[in-house]
PDB file of N, CA and C in Angstrom:
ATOM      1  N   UNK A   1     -14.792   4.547  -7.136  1.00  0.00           N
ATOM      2  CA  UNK A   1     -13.375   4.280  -7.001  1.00  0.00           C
ATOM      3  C   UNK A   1     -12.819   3.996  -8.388  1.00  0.00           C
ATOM      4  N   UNK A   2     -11.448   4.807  -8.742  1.00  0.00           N
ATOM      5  CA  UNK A   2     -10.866   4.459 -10.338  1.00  0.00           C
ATOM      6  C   UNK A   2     -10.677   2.931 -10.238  1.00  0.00           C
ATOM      7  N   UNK A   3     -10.317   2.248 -11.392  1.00  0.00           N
ATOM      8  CA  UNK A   3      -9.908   1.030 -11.780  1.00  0.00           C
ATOM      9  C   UNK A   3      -8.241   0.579 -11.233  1.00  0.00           C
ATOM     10  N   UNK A   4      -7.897   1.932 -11.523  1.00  0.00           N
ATOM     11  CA  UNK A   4      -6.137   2.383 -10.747  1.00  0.00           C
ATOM     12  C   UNK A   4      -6.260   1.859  -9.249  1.00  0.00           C
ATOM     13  N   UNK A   5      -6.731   2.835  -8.797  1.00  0.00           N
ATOM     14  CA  UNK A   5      -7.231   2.654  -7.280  1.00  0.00           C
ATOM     15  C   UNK A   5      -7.605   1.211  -6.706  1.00  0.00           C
ATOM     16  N   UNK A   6      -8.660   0.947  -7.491  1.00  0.00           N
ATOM     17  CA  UNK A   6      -8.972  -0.670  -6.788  1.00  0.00           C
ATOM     18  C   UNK A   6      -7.784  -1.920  -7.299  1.00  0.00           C
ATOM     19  N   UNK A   7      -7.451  -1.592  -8.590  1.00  0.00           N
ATOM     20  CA  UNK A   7      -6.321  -2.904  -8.682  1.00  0.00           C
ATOM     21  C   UNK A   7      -4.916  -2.412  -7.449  1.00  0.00           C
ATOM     22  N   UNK A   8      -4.562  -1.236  -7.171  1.00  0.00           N
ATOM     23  CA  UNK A   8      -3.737  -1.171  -6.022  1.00  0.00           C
ATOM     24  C   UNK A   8      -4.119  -1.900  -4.894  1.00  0.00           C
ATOM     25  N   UNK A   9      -5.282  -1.651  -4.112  1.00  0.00           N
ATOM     26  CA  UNK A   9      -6.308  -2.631  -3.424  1.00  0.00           C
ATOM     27  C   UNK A   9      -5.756  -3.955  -3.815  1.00  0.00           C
ATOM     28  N   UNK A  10      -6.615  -4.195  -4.481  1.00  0.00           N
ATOM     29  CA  UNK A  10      -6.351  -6.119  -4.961  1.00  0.00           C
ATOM     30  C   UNK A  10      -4.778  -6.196  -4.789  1.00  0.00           C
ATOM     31  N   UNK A  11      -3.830  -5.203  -5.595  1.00  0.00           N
ATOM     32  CA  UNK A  11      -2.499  -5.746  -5.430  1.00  0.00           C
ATOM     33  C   UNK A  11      -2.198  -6.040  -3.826  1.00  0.00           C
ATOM     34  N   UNK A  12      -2.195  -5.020  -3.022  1.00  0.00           N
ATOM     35  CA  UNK A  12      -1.961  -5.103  -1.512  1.00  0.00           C
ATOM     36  C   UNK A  12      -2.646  -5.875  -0.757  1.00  0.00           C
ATOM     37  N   UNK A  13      -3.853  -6.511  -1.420  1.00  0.00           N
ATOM     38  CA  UNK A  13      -4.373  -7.950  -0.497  1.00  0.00           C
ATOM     39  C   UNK A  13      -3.453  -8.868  -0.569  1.00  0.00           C
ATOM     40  N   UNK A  14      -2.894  -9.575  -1.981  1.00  0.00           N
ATOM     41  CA  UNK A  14      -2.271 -10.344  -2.768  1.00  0.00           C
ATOM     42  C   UNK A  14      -1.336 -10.292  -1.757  1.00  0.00           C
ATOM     43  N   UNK A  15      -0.813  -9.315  -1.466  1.00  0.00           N
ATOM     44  CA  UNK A  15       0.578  -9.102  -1.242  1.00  0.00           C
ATOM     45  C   UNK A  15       0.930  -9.551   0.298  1.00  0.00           C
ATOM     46  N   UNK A  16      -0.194  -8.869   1.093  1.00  0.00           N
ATOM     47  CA  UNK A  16      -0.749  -9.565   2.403  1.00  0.00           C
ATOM     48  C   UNK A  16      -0.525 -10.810   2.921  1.00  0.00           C
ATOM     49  N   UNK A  17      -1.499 -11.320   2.351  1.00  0.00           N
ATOM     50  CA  UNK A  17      -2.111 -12.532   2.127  1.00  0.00           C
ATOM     51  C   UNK A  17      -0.402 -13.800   2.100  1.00  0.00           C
ATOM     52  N   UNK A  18       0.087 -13.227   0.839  1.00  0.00           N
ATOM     53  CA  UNK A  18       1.404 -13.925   0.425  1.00  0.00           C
ATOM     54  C   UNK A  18       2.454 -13.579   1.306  1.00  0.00           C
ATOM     55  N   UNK A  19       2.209 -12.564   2.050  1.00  0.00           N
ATOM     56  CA  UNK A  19       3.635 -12.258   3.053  1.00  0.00           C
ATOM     57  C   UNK A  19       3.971 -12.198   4.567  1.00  0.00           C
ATOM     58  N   UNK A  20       2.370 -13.053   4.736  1.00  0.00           N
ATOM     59  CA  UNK A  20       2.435 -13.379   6.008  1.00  0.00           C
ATOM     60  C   UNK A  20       2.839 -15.057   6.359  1.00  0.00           C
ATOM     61  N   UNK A  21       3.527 -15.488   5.094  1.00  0.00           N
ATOM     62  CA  UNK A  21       3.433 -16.844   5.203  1.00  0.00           C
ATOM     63  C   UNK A  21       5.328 -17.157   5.538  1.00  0.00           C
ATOM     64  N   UNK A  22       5.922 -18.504   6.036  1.00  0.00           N
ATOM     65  CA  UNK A  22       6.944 -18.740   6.284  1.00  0.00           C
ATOM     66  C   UNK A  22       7.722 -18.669   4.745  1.00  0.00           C
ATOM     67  N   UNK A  23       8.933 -18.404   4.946  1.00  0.00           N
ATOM     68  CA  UNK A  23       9.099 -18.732   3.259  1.00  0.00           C
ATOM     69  C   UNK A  23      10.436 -20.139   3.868  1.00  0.00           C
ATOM     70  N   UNK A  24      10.023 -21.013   3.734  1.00  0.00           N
ATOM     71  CA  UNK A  24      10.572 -22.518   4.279  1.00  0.00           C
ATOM     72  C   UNK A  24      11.127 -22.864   2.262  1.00  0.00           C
ATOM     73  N   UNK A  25      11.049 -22.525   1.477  1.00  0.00           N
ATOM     74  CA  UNK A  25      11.245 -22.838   0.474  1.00  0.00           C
ATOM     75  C   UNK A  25      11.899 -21.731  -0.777  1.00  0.00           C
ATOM     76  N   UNK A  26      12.549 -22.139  -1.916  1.00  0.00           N
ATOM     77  CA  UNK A  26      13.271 -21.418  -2.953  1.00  0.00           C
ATOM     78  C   UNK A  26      12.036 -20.912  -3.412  1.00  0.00           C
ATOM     79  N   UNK A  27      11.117 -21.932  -3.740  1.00  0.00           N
ATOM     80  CA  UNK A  27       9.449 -21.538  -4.493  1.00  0.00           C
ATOM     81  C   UNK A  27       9.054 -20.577  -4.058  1.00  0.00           C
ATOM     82  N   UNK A  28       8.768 -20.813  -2.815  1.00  0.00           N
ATOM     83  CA  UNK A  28       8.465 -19.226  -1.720  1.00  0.00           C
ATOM     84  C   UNK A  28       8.891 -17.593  -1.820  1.00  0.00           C
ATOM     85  N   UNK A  29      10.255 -18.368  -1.507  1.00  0.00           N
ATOM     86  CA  UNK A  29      11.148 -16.899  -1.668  1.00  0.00           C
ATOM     87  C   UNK A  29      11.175 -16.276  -3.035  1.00  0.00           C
ATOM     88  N   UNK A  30      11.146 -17.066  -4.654  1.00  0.00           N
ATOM     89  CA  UNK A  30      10.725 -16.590  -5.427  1.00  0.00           C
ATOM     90  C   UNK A  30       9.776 -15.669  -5.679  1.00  0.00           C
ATOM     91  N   UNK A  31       8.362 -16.492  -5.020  1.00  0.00           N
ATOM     92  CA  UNK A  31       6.686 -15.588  -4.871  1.00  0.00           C
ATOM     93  C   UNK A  31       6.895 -14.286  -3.675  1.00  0.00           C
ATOM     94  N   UNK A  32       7.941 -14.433  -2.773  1.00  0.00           N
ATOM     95  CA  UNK A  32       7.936 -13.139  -1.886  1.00  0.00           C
ATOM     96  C   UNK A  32       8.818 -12.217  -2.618  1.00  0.00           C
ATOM     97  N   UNK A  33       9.297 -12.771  -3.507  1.00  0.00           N
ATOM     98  CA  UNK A  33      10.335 -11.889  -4.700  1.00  0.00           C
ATOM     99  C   UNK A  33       9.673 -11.187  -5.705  1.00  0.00           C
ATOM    100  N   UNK A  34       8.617 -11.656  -5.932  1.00  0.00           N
ATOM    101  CA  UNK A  34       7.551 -11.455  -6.863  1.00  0.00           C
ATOM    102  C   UNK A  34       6.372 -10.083  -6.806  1.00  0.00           C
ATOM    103  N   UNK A  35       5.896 -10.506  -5.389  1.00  0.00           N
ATOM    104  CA  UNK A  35       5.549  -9.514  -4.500  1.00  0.00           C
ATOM    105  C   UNK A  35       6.235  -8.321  -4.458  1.00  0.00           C
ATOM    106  N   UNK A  36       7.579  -8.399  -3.955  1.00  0.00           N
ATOM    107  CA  UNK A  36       7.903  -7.059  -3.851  1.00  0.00           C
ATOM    108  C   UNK A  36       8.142  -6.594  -5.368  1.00  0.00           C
ATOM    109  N   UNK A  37       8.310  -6.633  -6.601  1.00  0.00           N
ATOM    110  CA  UNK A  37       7.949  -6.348  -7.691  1.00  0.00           C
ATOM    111  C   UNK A  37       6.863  -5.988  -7.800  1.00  0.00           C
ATOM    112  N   UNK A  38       5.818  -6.287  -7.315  1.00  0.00           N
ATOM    113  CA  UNK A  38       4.307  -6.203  -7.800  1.00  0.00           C
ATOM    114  C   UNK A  38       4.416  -4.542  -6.516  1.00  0.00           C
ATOM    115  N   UNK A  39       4.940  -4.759  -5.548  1.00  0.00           N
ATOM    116  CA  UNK A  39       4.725  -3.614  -4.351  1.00  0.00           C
ATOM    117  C   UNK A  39       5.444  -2.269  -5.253  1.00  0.00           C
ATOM    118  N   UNK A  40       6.640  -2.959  -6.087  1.00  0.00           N
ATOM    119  CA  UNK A  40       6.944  -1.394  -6.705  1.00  0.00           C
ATOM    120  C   UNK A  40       5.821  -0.829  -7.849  1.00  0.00           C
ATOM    121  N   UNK A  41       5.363  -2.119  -8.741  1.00  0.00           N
ATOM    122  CA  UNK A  41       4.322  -1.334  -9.606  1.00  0.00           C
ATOM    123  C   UNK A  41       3.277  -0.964  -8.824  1.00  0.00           C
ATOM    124  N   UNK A  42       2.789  -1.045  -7.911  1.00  0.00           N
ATOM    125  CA  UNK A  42       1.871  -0.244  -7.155  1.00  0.00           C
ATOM    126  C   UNK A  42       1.883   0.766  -6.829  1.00  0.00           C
ATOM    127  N   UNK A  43       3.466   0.558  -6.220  1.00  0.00           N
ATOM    128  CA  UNK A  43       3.681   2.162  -6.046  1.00  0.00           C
ATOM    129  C   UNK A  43       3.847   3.268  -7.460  1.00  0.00           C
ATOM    130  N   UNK A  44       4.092   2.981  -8.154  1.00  0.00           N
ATOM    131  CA  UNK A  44       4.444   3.730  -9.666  1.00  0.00           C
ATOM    132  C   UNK A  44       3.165   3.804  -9.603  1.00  0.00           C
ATOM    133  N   UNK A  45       2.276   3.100 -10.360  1.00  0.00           N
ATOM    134  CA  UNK A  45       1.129   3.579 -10.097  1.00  0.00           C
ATOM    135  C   UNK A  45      -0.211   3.983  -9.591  1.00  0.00           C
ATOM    136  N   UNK A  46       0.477   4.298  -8.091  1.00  0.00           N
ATOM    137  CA  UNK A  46      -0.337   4.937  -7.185  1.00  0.00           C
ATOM    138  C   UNK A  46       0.197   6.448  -7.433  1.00  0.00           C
ATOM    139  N   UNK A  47       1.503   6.619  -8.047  1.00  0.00           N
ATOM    140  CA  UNK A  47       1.954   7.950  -8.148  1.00  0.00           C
ATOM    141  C   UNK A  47       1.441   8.617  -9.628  1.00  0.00           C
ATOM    142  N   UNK A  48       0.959   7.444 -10.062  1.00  0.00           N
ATOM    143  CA  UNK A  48       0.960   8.097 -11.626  1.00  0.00           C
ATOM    144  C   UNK A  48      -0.767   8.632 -10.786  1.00  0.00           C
ATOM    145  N   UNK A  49      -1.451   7.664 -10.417  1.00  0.00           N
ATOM    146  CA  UNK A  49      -2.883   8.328 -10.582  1.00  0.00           C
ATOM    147  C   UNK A  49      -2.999   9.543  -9.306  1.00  0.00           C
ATOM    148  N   UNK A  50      -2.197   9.811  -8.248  1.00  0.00           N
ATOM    149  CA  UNK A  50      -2.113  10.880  -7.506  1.00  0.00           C
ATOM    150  C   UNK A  50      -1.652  12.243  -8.313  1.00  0.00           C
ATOM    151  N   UNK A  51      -0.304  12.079  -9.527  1.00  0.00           N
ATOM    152  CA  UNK A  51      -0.119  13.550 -10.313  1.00  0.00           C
ATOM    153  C   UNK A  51      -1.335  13.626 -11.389  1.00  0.00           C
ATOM    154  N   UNK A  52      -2.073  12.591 -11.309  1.00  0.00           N
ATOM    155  CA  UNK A  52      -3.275  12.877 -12.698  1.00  0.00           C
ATOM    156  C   UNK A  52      -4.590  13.173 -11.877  1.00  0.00           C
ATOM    157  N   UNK A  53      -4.410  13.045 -10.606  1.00  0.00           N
ATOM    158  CA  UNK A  53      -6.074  13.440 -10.198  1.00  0.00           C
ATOM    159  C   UNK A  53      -6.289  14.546 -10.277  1.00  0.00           C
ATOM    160  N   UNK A  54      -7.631  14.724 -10.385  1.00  0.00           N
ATOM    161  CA  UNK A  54      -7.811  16.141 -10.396  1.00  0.00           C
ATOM    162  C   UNK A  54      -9.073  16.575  -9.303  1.00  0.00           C
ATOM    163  N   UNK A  55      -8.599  16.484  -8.227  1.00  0.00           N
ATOM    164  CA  UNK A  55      -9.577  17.102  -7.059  1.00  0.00           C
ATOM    165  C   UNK A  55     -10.089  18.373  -7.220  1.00  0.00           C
ATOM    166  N   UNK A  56     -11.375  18.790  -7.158  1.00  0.00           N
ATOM    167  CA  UNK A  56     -12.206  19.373  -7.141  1.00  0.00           C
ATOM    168  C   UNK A  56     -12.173  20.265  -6.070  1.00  0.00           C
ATOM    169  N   UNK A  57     -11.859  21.568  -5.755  1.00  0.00           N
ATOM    170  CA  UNK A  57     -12.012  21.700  -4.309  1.00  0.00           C
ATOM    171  C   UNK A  57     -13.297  21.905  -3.149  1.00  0.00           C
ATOM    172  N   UNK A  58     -14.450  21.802  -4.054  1.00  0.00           N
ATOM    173  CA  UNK A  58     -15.560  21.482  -3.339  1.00  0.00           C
ATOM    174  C   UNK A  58     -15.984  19.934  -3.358  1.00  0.00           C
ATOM    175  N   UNK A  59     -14.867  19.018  -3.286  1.00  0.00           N
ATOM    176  CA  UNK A  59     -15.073  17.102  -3.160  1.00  0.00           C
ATOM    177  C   UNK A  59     -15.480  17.321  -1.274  1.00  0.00           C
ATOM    178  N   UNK A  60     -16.090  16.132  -1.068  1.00  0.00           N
ATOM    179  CA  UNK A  60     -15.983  16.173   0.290  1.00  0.00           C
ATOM    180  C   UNK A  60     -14.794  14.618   0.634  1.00  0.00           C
ATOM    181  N   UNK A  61     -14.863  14.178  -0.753  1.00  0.00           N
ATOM    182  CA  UNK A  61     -13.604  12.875  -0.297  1.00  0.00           C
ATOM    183  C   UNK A  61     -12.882  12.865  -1.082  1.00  0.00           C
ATOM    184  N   UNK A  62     -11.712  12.530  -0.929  1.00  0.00           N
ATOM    185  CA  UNK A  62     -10.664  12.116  -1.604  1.00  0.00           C
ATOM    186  C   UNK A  62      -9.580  10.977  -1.540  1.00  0.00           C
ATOM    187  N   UNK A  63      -8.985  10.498  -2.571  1.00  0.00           N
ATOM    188  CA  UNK A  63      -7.599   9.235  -1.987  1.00  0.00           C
ATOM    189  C   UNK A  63      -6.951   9.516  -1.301  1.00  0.00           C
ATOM    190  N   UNK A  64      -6.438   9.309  -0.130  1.00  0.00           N
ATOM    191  CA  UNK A  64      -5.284   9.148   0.585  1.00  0.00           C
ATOM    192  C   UNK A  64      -4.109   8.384   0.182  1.00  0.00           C
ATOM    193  N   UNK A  65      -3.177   9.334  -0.630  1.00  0.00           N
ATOM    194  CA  UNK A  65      -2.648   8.092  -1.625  1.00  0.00           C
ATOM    195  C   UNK A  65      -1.250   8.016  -0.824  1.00  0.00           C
ATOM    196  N   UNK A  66      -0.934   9.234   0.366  1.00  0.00           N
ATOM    197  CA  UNK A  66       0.202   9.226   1.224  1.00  0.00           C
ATOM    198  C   UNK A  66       0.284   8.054   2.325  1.00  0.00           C
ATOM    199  N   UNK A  67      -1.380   7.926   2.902  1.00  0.00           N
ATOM    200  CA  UNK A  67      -1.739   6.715   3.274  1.00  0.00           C
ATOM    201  C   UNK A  67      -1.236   5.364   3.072  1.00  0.00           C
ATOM    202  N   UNK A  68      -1.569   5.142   1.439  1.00  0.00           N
ATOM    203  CA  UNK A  68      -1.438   3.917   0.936  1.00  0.00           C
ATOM    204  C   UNK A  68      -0.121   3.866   0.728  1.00  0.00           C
ATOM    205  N   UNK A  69       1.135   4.786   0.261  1.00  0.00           N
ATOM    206  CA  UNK A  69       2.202   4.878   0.189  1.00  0.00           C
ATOM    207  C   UNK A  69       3.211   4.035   1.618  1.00  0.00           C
ATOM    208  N   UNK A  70       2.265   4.562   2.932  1.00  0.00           N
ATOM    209  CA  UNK A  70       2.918   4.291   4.204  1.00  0.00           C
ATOM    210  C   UNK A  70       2.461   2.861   4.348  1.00  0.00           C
ATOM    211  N   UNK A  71       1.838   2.360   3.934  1.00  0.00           N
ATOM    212  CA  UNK A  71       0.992   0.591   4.352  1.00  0.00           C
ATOM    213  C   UNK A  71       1.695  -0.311   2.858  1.00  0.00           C
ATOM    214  N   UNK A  72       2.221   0.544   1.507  1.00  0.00           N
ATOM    215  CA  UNK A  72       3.170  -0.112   0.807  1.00  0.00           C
ATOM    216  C   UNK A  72       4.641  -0.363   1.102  1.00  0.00           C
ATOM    217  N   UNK A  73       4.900   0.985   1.853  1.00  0.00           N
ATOM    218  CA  UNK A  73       6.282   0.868   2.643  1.00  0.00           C
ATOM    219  C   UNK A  73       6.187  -0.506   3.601  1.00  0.00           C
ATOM    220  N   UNK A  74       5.732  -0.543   4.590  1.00  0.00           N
ATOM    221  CA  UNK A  74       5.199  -1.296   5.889  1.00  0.00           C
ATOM    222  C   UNK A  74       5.255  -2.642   5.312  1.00  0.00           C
ATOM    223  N   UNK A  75       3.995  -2.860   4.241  1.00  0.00           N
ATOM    224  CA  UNK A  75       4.445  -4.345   3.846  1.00  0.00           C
ATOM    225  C   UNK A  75       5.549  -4.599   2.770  1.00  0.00           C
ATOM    226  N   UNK A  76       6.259  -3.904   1.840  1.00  0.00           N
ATOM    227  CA  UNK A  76       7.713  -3.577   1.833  1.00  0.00           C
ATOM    228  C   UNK A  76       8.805  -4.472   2.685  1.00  0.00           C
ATOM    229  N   UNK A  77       8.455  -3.524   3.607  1.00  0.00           N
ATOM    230  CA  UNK A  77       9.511  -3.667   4.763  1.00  0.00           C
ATOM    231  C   UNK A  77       9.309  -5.229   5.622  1.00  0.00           C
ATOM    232  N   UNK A  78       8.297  -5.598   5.503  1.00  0.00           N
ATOM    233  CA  UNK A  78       7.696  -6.887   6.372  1.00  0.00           C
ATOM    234  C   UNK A  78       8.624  -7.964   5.334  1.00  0.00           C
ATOM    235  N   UNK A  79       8.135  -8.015   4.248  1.00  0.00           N
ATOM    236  CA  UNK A  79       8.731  -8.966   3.009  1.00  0.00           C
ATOM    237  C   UNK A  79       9.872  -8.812   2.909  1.00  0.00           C
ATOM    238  N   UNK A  80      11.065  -7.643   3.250  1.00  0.00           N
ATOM    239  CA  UNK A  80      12.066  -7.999   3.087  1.00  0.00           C
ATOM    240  C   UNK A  80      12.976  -8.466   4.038  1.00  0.00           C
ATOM    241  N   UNK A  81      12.159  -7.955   5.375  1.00  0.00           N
ATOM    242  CA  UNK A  81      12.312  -8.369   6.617  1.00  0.00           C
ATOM    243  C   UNK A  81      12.638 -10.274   6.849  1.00  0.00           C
ATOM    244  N   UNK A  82      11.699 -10.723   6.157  1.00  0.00           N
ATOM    245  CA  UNK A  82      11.371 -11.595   6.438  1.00  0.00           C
ATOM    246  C   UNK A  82      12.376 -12.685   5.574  1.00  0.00           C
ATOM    247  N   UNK A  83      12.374 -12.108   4.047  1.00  0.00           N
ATOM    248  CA  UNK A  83      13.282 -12.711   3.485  1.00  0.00           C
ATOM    249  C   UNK A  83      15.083 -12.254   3.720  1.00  0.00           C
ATOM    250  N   UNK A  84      15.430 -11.747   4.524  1.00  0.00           N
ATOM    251  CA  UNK A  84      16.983 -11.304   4.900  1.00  0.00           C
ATOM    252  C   UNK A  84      16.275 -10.758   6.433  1.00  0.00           C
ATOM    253  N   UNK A  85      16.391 -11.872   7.491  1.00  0.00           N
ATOM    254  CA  UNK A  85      16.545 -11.156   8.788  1.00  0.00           C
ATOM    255  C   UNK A  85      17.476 -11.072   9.429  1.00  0.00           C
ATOM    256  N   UNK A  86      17.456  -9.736  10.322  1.00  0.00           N
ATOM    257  CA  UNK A  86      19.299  -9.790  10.672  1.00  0.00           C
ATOM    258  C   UNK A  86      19.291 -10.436  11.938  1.00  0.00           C
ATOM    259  N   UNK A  87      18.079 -11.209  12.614  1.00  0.00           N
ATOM    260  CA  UNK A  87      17.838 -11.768  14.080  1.00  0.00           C
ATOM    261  C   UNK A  87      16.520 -12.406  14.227  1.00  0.00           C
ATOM    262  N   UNK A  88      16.414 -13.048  14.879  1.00  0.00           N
ATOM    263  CA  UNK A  88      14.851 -13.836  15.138  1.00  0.00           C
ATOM    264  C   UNK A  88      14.597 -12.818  16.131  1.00  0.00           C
ATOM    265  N   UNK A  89      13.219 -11.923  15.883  1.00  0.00           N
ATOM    266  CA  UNK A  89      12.798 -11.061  16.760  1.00  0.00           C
ATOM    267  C   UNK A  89      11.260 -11.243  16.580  1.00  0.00           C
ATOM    268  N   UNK A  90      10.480 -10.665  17.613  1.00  0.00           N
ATOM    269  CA  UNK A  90       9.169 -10.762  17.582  1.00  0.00           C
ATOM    270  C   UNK A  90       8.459  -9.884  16.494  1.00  0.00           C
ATOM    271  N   UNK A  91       7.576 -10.048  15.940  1.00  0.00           N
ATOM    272  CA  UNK A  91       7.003  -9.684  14.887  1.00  0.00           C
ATOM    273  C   UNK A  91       6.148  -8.450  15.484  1.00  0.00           C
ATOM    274  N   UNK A  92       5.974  -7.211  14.522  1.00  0.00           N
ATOM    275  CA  UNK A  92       5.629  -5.997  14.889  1.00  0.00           C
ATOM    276  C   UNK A  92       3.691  -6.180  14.740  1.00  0.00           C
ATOM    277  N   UNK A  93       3.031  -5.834  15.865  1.00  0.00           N
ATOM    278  CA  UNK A  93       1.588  -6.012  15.799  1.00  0.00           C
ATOM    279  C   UNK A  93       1.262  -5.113  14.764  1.00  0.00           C
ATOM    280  N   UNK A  94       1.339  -4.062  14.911  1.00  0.00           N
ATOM    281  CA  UNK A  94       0.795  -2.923  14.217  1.00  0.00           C
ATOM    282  C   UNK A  94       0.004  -3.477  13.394  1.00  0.00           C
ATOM    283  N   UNK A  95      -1.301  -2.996  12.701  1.00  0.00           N
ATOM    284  CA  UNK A  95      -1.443  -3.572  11.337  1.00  0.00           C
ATOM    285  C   UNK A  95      -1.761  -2.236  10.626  1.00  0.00           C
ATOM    286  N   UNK A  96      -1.729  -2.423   9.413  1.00  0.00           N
ATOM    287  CA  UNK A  96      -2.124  -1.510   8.151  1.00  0.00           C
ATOM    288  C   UNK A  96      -3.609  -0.840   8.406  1.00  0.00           C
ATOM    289  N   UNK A  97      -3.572   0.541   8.192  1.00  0.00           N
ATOM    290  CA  UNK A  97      -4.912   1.305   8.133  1.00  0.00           C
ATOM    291  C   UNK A  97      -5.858   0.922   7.611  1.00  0.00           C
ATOM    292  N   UNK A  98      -5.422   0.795   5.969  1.00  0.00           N
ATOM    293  CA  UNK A  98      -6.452  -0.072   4.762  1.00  0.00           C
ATOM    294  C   UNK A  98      -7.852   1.144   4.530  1.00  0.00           C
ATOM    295  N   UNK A  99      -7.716   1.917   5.135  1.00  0.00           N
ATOM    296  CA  UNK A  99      -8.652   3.356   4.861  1.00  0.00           C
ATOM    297  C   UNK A  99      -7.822   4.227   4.079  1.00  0.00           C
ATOM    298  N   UNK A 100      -8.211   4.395   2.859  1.00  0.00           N
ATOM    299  CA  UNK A 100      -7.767   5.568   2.171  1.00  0.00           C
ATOM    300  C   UNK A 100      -9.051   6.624   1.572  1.00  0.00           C
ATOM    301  N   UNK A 101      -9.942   6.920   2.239  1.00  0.00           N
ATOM    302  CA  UNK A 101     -10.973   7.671   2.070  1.00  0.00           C
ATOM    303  C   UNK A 101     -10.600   8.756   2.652  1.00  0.00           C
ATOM    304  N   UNK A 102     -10.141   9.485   2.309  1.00  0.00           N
ATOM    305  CA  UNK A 102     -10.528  11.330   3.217  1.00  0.00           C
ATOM    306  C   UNK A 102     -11.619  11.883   3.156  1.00  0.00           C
ATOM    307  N   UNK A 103     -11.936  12.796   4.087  1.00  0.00           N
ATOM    308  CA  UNK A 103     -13.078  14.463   4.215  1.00  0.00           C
ATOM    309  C   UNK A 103     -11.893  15.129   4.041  1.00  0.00           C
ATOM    310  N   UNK A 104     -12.499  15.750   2.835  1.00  0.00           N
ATOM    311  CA  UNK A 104     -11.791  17.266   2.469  1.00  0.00           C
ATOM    312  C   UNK A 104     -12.610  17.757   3.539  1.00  0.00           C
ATOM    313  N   UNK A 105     -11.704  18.943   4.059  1.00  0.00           N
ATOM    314  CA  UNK A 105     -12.799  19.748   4.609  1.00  0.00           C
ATOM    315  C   UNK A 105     -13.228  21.245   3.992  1.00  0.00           C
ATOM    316  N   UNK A 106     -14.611  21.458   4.388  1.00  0.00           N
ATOM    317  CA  UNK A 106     -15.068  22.202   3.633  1.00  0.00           C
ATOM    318  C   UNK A 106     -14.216  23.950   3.719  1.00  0.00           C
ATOM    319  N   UNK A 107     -14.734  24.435   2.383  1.00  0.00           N
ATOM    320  CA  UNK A 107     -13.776  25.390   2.540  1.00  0.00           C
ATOM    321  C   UNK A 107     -14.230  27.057   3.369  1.00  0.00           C
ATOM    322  N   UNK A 108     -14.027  27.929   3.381  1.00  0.00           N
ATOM    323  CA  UNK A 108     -14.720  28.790   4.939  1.00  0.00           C
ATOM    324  C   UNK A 108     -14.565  29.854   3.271  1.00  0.00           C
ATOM    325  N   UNK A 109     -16.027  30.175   3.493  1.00  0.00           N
ATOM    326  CA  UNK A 109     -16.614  30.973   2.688  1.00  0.00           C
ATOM    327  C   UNK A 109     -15.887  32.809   2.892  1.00  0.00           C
ATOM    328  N   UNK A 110     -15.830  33.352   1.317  1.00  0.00           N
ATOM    329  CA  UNK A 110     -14.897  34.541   1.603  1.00  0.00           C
ATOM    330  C   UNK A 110     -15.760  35.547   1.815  1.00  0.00           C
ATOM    331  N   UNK A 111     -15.158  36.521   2.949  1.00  0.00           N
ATOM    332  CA  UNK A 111     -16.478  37.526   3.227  1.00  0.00           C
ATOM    333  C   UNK A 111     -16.390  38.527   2.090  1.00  0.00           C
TER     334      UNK A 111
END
């Protein structure tokens, strides 16, 4: 796994972790302010290392970096949710994939 790749990881635990909490405080809402800053450099560079990869077309795995894009949106959307809600509503179960491993699949040999 690149160094790119896993600090995105670490960022989106961080981010987790920090945005499942009440924000009862200015301190709070600062650090959920913080977060979503940290959610845009993730995304920048989850895009920088998706136009620089260079897949192989005989890999059998690859990043799912459209994946990770949809679970940055998601907690995105949770954090801002949370800090500007337009109603007290029940909280969405769903949770995040957190798999970004693909199978390429193999390619069908030319006759």
């Amino acid at each position: 796994m690149s160094t790119t790749a896993f600090r995105c990881l670490l960022l989106l635990s961080l981010a987790i972790v920090h945005g499942s909490s009440y924000a009862a405080s200015a301190h709070e809402q600062v650090q959920l302010s913080l977060i979503q800053q940290q959610l845009d450099t993730i995304e920048r560079l989850a895009t920088r290392a998706e136009v620089g990869s260079t897949s192989e077309p005989n890999e059998r795995y690859r990043f799912d970096y459209p994946q990770l894009n949809q679970d940055i949106q998601r907690i995105r959307q949770g954090v801002q949710g949370y800090l500007s809600p337009s109603r007290a509503q029940p909280r969405d179960p769903t949770e995040l994939v957190g798999d970004y491993h693909l199978d390429t699949p193999p390619e069908e040999p030319s006759p």
